[in-house]
Protein backbone atom coordinates (compact mmCIF):
# COMPACT_ATOMS: atom_id res chain seq x y z
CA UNK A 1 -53.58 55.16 68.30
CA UNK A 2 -51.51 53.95 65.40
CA UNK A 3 -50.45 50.22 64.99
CA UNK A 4 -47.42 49.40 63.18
CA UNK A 5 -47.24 46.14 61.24
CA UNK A 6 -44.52 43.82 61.97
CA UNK A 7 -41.64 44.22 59.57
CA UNK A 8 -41.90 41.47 56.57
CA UNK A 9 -38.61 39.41 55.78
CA UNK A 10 -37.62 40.58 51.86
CA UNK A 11 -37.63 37.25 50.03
CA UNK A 12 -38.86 34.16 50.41
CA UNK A 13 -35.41 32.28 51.84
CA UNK A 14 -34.99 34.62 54.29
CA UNK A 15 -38.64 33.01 55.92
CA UNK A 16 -38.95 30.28 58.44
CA UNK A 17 -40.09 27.93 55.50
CA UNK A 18 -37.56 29.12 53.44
CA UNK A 19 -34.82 28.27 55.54
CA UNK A 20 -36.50 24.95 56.45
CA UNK A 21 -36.49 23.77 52.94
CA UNK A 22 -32.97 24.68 51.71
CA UNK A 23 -31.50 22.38 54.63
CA UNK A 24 -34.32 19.72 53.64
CA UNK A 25 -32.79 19.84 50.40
CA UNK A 26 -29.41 20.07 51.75
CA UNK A 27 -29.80 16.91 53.38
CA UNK A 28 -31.80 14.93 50.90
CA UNK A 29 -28.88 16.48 48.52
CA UNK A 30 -26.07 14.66 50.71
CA UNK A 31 -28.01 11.36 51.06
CA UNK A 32 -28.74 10.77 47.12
CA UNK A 33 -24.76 11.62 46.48
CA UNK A 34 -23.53 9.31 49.21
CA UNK A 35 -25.67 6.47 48.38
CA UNK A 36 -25.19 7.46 44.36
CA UNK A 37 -22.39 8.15 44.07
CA UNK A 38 -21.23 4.95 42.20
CA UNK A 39 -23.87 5.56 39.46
CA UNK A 40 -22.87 8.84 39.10
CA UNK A 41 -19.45 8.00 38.58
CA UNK A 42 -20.03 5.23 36.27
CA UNK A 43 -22.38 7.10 34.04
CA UNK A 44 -19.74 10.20 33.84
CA UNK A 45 -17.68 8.47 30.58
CA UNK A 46 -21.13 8.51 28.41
CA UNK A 47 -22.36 12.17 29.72
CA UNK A 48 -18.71 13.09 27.96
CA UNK A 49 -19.26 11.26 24.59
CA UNK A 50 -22.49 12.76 24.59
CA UNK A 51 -21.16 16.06 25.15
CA UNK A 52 -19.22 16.48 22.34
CA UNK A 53 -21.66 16.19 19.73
CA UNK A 54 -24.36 18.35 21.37
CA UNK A 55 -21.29 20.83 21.82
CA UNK A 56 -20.18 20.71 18.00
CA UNK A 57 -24.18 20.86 17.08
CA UNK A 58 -24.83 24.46 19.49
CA UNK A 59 -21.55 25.77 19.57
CA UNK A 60 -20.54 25.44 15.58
CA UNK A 61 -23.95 26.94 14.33
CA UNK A 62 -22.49 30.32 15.30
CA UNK A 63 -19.11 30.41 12.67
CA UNK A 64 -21.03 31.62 9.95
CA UNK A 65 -24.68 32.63 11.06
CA UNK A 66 -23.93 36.63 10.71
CA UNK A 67 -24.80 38.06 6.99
CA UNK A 68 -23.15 41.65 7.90
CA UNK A 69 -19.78 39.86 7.57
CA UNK A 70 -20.09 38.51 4.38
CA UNK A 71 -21.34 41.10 2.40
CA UNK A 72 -25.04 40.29 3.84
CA UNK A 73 -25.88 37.58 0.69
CA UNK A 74 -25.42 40.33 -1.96
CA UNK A 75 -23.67 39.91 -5.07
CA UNK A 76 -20.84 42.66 -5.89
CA UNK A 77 -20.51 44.22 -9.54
CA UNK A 78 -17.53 42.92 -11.38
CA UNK A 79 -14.93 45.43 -11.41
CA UNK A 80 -14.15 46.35 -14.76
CA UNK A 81 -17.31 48.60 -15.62
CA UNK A 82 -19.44 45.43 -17.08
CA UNK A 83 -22.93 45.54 -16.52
């Protein structure tokens, strides 16, 4: 007599207690923006002033951070035949 085991679901939100705690946090979601939402607005002028300068300090450290483009730190020989 063989028993098969009952198929497993593949993740862990496809479970009963997965599903029960994405509409927990669904809810508690909806309630903190509808009773925050005043805060959240008012705050939204300083997230943007501080978002430029934390842009300009991550974004701008790229322009010249590759050493393959500018002749990888090496100095040329003068042209001319000097040495």
């Amino acid at each position: 007599m063989t028993h098969q085991q009952p198929s497993r679901p593949n993740g862990w939100l496809q479970s009963r207690g997965g599903i029960v705690l994405v509409v927990f946090l669904g809810i508690a979601a909806f309630f903190l923006m509808a009773e925050h939402t005043a805060h959240l607005l008012g705050v939204l002028p300083f997230l943007l002033l501080i978002l430029c300068p934390l842009l300009h300090f991550f974004l701008h450290g790229r322009h010249g951070g590759s050493q393959a483009k500018h002749g990888g730190g090496r100095r040329q020989p003068p042209e001319g035949g000097e040495q």
